[in-house]
N, C-alpha and C. Protein backbone atom coordinates (compact mmCIF):
# COMPACT_ATOMS: atom_id res chain seq x y z
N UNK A 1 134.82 91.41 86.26
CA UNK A 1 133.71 91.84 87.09
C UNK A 1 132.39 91.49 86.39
N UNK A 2 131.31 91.42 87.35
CA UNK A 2 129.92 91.18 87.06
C UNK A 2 129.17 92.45 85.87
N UNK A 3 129.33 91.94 84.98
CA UNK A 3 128.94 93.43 83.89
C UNK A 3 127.08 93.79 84.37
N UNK A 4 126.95 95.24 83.94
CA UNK A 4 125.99 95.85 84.46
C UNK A 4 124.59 95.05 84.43
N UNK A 5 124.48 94.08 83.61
CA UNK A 5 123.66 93.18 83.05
C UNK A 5 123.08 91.97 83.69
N UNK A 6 124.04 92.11 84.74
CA UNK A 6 123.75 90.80 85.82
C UNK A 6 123.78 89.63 85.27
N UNK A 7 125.39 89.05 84.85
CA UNK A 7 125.26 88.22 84.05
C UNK A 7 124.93 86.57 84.98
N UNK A 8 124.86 86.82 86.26
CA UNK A 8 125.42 85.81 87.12
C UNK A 8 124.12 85.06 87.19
N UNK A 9 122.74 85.77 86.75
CA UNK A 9 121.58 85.24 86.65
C UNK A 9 121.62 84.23 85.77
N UNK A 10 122.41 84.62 84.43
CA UNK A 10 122.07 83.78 83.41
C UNK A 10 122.39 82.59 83.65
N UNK A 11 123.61 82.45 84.59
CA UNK A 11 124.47 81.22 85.02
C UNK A 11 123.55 80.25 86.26
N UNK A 12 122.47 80.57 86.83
CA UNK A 12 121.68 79.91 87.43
C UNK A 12 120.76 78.90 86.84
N UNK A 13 120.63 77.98 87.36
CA UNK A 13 119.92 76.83 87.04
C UNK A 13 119.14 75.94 87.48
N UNK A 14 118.32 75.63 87.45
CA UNK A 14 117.58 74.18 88.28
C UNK A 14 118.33 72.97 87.90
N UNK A 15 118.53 72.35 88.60
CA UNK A 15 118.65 70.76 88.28
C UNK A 15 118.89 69.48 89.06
N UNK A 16 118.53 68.32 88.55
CA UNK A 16 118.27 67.27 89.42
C UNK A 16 119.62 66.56 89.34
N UNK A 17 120.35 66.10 90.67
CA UNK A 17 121.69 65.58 90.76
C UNK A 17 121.19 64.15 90.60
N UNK A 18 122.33 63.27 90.80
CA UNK A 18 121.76 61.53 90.55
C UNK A 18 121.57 61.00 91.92
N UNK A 19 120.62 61.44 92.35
CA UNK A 19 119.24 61.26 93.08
C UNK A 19 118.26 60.04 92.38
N UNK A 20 118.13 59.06 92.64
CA UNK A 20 117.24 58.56 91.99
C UNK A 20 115.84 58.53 92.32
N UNK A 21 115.05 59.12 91.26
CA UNK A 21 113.72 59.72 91.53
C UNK A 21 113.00 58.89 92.37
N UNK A 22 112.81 57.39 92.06
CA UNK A 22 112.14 56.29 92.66
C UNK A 22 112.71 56.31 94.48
N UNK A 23 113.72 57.07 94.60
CA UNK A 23 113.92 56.95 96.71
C UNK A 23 113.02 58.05 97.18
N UNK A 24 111.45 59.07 96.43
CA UNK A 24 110.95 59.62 96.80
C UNK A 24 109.93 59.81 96.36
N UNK A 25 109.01 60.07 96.98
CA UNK A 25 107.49 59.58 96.69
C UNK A 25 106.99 60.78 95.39
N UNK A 26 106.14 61.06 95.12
CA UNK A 26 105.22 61.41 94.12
C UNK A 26 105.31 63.25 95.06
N UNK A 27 104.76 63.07 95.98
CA UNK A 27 104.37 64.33 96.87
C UNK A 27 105.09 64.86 97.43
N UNK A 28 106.77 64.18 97.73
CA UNK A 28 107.69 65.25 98.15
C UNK A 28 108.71 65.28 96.38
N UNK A 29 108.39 64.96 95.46
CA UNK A 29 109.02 65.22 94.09
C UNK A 29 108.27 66.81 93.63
N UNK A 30 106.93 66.93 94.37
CA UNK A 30 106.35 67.83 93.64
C UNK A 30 106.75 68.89 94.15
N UNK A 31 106.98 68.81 95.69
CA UNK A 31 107.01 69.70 96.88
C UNK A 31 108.37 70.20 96.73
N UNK A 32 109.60 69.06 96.34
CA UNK A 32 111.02 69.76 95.91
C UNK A 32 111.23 70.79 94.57
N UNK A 33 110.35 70.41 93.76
CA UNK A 33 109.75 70.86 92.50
C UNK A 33 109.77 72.11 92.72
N UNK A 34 108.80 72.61 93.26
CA UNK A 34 108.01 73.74 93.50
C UNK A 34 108.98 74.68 95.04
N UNK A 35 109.75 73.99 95.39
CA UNK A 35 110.51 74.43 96.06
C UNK A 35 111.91 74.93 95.52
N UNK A 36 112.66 74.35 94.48
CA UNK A 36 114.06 75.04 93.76
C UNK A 36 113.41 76.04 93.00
N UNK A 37 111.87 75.85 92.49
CA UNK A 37 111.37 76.88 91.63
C UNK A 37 111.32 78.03 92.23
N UNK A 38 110.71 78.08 93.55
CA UNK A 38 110.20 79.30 94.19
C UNK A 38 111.71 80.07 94.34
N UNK A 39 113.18 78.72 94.72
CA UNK A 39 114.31 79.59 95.16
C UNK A 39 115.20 79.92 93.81
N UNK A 40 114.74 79.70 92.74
CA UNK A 40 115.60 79.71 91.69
C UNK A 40 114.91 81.75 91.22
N UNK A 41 113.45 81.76 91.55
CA UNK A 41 113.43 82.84 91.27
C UNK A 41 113.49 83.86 92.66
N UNK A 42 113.92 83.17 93.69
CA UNK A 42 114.60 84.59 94.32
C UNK A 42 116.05 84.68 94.16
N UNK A 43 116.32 83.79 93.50
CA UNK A 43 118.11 83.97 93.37
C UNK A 43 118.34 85.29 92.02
N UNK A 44 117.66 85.25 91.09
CA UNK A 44 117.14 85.74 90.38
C UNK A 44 116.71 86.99 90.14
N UNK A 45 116.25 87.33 91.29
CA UNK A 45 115.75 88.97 91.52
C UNK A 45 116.11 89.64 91.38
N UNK A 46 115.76 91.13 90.43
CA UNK A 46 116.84 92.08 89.98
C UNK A 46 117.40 92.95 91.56
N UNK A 47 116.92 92.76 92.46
CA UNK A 47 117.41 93.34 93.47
C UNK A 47 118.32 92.55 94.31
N UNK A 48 117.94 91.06 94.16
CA UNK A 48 119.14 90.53 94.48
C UNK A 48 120.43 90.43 93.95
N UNK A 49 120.07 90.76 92.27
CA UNK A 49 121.05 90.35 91.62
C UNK A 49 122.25 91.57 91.14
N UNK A 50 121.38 92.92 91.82
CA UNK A 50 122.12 94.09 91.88
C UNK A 50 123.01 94.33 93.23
N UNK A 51 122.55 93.39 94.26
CA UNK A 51 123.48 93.30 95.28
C UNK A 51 124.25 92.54 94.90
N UNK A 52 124.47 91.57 94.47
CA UNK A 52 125.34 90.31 93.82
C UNK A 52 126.82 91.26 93.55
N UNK A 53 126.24 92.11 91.94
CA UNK A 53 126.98 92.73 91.45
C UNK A 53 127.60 93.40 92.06
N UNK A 54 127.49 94.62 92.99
CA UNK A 54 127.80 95.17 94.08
C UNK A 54 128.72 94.35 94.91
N UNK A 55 128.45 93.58 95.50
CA UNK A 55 129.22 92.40 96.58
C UNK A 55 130.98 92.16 95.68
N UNK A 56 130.34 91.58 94.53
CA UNK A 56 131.43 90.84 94.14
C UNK A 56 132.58 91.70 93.64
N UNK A 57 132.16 92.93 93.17
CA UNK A 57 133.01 94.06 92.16
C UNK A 57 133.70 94.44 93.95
N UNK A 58 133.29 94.46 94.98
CA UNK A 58 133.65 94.82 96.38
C UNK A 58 134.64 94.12 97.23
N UNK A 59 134.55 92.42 96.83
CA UNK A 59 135.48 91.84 96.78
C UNK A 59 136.48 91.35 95.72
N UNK A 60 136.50 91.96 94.87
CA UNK A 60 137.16 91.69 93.47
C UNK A 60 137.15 90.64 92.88
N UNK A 61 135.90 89.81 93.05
CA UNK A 61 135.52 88.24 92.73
C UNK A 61 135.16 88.79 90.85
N UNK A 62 136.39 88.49 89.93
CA UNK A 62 135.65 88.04 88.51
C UNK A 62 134.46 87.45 88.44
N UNK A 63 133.89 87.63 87.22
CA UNK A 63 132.67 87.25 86.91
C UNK A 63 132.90 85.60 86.35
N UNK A 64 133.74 85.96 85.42
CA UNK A 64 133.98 84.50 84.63
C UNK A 64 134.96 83.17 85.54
N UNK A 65 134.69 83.59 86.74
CA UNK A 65 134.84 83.36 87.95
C UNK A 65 133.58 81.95 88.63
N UNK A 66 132.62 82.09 88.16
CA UNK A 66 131.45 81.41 88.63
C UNK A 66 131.37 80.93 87.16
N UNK A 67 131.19 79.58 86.80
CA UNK A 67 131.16 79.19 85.56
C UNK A 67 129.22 78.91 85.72
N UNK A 68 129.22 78.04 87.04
CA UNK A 68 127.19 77.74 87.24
C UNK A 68 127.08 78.09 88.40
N UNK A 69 125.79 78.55 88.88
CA UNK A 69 124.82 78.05 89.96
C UNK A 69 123.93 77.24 89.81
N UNK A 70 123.64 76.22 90.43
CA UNK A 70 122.80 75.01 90.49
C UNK A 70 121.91 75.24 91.92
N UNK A 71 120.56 75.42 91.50
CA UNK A 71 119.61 75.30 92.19
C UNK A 71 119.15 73.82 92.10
N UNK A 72 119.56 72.89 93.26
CA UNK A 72 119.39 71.23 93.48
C UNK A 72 118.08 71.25 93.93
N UNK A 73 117.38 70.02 93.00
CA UNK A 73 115.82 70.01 93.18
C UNK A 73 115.77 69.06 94.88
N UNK A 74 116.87 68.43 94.79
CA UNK A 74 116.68 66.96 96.30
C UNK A 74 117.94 67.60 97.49
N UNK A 75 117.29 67.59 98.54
CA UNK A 75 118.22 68.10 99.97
C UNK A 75 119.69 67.27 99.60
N UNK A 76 120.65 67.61 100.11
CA UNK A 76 121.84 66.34 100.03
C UNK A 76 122.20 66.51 102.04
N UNK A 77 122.13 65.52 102.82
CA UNK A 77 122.48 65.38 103.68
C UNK A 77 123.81 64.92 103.63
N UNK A 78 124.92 65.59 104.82
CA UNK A 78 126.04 65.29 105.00
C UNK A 78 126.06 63.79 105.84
N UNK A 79 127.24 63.26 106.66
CA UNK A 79 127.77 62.37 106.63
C UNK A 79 126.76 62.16 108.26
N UNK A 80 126.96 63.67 109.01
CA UNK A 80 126.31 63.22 110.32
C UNK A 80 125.27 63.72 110.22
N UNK A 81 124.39 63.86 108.95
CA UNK A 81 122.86 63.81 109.24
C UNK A 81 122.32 65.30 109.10
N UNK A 82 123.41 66.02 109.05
CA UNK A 82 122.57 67.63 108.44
C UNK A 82 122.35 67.88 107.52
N UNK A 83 121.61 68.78 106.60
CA UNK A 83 121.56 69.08 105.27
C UNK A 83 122.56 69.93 105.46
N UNK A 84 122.85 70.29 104.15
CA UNK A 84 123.94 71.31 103.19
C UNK A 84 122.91 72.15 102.64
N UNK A 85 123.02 74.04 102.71
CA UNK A 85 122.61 74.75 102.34
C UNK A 85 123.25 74.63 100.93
N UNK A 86 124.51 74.92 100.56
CA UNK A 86 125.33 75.11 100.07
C UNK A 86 126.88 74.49 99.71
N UNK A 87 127.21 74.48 98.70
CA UNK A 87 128.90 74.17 98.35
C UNK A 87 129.09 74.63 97.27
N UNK A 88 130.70 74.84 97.42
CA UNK A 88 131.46 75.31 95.89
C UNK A 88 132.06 74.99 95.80
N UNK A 89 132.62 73.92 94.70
CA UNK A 89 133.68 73.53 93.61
C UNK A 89 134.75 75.06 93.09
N UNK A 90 135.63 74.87 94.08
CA UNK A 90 135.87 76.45 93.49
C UNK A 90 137.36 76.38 92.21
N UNK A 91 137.49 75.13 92.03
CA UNK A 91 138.78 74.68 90.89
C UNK A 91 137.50 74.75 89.85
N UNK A 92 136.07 74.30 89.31
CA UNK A 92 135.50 74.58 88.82
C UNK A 92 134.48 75.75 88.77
N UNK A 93 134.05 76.64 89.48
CA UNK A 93 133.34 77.52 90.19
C UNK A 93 132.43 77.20 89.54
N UNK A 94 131.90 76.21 90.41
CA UNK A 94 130.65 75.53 90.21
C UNK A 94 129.86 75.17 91.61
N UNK A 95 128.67 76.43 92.06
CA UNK A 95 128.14 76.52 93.06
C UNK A 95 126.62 75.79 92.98
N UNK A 96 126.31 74.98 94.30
CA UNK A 96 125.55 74.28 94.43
C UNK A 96 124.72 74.75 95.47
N UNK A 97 123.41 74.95 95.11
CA UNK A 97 122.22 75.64 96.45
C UNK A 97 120.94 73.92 96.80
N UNK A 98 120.94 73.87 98.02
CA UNK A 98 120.00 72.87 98.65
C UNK A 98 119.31 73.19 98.84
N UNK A 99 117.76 72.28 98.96
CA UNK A 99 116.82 72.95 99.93
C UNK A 99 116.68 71.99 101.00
N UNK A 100 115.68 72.53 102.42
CA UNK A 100 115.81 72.16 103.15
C UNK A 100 115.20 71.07 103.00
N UNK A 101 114.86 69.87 104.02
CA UNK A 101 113.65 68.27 103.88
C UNK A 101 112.57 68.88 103.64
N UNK A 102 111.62 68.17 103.20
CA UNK A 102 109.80 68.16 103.47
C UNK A 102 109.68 68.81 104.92
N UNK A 103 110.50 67.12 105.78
CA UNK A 103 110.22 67.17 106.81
C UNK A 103 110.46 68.48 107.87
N UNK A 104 111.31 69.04 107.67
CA UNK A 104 111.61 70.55 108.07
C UNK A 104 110.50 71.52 107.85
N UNK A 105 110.36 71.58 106.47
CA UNK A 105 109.48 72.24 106.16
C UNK A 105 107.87 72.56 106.54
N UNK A 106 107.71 70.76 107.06
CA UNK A 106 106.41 70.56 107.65
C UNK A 106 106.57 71.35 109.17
N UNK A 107 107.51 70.73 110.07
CA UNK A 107 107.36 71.56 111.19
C UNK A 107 107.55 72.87 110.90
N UNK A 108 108.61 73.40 110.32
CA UNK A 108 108.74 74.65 110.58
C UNK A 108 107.29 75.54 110.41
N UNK A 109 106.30 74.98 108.84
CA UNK A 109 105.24 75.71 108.83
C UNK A 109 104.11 75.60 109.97
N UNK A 110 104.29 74.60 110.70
CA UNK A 110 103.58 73.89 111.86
C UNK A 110 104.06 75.60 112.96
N UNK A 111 105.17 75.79 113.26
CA UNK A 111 105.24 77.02 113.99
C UNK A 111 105.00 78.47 113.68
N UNK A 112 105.63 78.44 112.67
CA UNK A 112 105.75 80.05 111.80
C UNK A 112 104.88 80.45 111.14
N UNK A 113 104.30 79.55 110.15
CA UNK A 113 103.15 79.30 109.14
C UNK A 113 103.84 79.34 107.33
N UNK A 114 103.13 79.47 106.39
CA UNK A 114 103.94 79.56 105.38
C UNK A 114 104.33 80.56 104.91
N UNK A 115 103.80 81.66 104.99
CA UNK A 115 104.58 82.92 104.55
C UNK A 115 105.88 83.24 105.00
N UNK A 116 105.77 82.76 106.70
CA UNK A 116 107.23 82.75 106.81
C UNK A 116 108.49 81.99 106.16
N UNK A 117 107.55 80.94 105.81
CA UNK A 117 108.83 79.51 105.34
C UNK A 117 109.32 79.83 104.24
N UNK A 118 108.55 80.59 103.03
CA UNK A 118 108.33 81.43 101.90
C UNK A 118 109.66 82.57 102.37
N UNK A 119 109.66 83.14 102.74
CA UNK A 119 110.56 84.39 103.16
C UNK A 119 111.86 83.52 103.71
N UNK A 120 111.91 82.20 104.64
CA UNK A 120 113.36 81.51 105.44
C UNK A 120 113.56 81.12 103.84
N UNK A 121 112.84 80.41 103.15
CA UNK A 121 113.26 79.54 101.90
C UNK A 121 114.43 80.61 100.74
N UNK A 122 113.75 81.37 100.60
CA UNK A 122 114.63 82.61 99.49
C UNK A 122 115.86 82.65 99.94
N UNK A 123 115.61 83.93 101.61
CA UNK A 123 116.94 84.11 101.85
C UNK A 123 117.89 83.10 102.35
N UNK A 124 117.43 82.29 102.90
CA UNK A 124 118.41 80.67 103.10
C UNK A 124 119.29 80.66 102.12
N UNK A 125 118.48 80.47 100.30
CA UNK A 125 119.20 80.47 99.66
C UNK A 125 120.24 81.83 99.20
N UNK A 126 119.44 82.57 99.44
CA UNK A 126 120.43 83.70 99.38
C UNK A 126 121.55 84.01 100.30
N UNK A 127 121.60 83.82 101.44
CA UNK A 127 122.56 83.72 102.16
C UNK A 127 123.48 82.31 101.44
N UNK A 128 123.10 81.46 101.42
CA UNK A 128 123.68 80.34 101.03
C UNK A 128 125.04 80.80 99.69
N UNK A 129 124.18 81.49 98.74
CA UNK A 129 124.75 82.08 97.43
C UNK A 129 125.76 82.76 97.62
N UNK A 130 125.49 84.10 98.30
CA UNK A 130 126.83 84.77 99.48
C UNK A 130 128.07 84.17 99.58
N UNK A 131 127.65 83.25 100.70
CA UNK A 131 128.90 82.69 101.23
C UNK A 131 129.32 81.60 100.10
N UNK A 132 128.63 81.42 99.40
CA UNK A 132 129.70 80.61 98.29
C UNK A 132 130.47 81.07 97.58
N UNK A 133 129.78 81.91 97.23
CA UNK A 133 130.86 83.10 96.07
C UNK A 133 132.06 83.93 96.84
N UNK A 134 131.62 83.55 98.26
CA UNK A 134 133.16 84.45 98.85
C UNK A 134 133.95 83.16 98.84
N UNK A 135 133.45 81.77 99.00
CA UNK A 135 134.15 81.18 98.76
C UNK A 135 135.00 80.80 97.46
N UNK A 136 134.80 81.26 96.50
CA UNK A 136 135.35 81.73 95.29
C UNK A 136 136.66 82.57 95.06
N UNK A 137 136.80 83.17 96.41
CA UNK A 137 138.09 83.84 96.57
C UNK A 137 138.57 83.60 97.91
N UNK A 138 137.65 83.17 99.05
CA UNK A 138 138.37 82.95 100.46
C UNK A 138 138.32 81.43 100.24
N UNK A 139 139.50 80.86 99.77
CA UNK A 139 138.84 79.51 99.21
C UNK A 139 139.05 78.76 101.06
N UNK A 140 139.97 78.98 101.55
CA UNK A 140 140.01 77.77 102.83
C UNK A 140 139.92 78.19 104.11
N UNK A 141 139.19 80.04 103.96
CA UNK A 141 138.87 80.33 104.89
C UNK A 141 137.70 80.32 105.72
N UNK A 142 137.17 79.12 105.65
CA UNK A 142 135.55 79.29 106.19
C UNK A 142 135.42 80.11 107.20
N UNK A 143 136.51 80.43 108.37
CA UNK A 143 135.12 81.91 109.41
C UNK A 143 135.80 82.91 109.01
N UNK A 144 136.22 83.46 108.08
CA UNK A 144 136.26 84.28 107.07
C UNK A 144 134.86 84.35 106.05
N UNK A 145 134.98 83.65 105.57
CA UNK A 145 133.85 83.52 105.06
C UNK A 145 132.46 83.53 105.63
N UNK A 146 132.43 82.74 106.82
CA UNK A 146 130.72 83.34 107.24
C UNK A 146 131.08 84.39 107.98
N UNK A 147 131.95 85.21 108.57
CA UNK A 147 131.79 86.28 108.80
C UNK A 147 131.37 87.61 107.68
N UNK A 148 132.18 87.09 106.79
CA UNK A 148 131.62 87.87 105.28
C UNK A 148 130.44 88.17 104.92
N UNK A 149 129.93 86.56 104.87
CA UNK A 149 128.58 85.72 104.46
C UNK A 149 127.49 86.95 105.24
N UNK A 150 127.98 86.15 106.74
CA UNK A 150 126.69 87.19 107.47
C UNK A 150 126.88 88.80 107.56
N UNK A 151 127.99 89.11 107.19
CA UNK A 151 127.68 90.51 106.96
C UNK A 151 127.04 91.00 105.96
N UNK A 152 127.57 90.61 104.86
CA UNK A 152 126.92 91.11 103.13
C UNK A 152 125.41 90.75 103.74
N UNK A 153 125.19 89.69 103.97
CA UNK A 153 123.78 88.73 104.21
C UNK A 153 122.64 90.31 105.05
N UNK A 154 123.37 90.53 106.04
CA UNK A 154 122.53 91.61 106.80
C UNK A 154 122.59 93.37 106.24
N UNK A 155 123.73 93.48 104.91
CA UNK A 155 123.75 94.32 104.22
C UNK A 155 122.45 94.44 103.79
N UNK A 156 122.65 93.29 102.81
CA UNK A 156 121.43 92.84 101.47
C UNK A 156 120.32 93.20 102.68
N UNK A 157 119.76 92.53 103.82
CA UNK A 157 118.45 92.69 104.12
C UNK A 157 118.26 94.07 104.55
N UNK A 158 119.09 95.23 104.98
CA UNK A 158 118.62 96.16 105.52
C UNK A 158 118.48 97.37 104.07
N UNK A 159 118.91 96.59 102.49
CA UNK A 159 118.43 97.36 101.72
C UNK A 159 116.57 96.90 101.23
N UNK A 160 116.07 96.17 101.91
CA UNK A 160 114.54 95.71 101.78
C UNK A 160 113.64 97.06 102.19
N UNK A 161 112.57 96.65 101.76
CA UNK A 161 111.92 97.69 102.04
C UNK A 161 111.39 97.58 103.50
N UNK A 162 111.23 99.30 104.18
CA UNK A 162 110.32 98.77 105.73
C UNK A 162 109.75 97.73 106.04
N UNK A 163 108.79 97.42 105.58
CA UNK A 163 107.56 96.62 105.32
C UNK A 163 107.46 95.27 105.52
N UNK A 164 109.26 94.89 105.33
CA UNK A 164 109.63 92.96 105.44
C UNK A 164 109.47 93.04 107.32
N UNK A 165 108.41 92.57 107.92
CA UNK A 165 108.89 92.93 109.13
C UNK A 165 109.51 91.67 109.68
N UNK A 166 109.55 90.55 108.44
CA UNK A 166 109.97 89.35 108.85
C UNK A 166 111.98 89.65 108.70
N UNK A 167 112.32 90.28 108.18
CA UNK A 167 114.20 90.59 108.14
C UNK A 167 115.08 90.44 109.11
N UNK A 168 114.34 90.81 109.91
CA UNK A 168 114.93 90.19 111.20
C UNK A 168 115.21 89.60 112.30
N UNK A 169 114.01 89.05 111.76
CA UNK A 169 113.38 87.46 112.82
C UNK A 169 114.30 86.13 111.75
N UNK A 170 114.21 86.59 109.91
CA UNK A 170 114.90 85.29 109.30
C UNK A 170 115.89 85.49 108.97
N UNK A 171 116.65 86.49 109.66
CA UNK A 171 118.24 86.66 109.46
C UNK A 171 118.42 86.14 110.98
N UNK A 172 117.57 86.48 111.89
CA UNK A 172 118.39 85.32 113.11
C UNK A 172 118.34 84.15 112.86
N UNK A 173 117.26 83.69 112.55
CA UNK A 173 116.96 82.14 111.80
C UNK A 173 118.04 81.69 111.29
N UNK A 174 118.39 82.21 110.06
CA UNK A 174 119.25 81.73 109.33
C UNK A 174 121.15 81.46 109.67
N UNK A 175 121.24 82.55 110.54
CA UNK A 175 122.38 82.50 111.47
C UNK A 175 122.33 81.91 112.51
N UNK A 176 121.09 81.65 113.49
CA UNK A 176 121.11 80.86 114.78
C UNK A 176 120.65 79.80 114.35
N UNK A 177 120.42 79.04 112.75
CA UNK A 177 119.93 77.79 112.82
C UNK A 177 119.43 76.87 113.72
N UNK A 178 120.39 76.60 114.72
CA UNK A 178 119.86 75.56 115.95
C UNK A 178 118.73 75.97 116.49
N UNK A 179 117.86 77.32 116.78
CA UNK A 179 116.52 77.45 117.57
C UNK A 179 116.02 77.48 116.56
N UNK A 180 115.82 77.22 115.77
CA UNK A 180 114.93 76.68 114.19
C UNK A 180 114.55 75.60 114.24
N UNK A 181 115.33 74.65 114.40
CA UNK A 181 115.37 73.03 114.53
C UNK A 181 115.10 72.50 115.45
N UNK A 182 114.69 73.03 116.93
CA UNK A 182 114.59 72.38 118.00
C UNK A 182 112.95 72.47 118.09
């Protein structure tokens, strides 16, 4: 189990996959930059990271169980053109967090503005984190798993304080993806 210490923080990381820097300009290098940064420290959060603990001791997910988390500085698009929030290597438990395009990012702040994108960006990844680590023990059950995912997911937000009045506008977000994108 996750000892009281939250060891699962320590196991988080930034880093750049073999991406080669030169397929992206100067201004979305800075923008991905400043984007794993912002999500590396909400992954991070002692309140996230006390739900973590909680979650996993709940599903009996070991600690020494998750060897990394990798906060990926460059989006990785799949085969038909979506990004990947998320994946886990679970013969290595070695979990991988995405962020979304520039280009996403530009519209989305174009509607919402940035505080919101700020608030989709965290828990994206936090939801993302979730469902990987259940994948750690539901290894080939994916709607097992996002059923999990989005439950813990709407756990974690209804321990926020009043005040997020965005919780439940970016927990539909994040579960109805498609009216995000259109």
């Amino acid at each position: 189990m996750l000892e009281k210490t939250h060891s699962l923080s320590s196991k988080i990381k930034i880093t750049v996959g073999p991406e080669k820097l030169e397929n992206f300009s100067q201004n979305h290098v800075t923008f991905y930059t400043k984007y794993s940064s912002f999500v590396f420290r909400s992954l991070k959060r002692t309140s996230f990271q006390k739900f973590l603990y909680w979650m996993l001791r709940r599903e009996n997910i070991e600690e020494h169980v998750v060897r990394a988390v990798y906060v990926k500085v460059f989006p990785l698009q799949r085969k038909n053109g979506k990004g990947l929030a998320g994946n886990c290597d679970t013969t290595r438990g070695k979990i991988r967090i995405y962020p979304k395009t520039v280009k996403f990012c530009r519209i989305f702040t174009q509607k919402f503005g940035k505080n919101t994108l700020l608030v989709y960006a965290g828990n994206r990844a936090r939801a993302a984190l979730i469902h990987e680590l259940l994948h750690l023990k539901y290894v080939a059950d994916e709607e097992k798993v996002r059923e999990l995912a989005k439950d813990y997911f709407f756990i974690f937000t209804q321990n926020k304080p009043a005040n997020s009045s965005h919780t439940l506008f970016v927990y539909t977000m994040i579960f109805n993806a498609k009216a995000v994108e259109k």
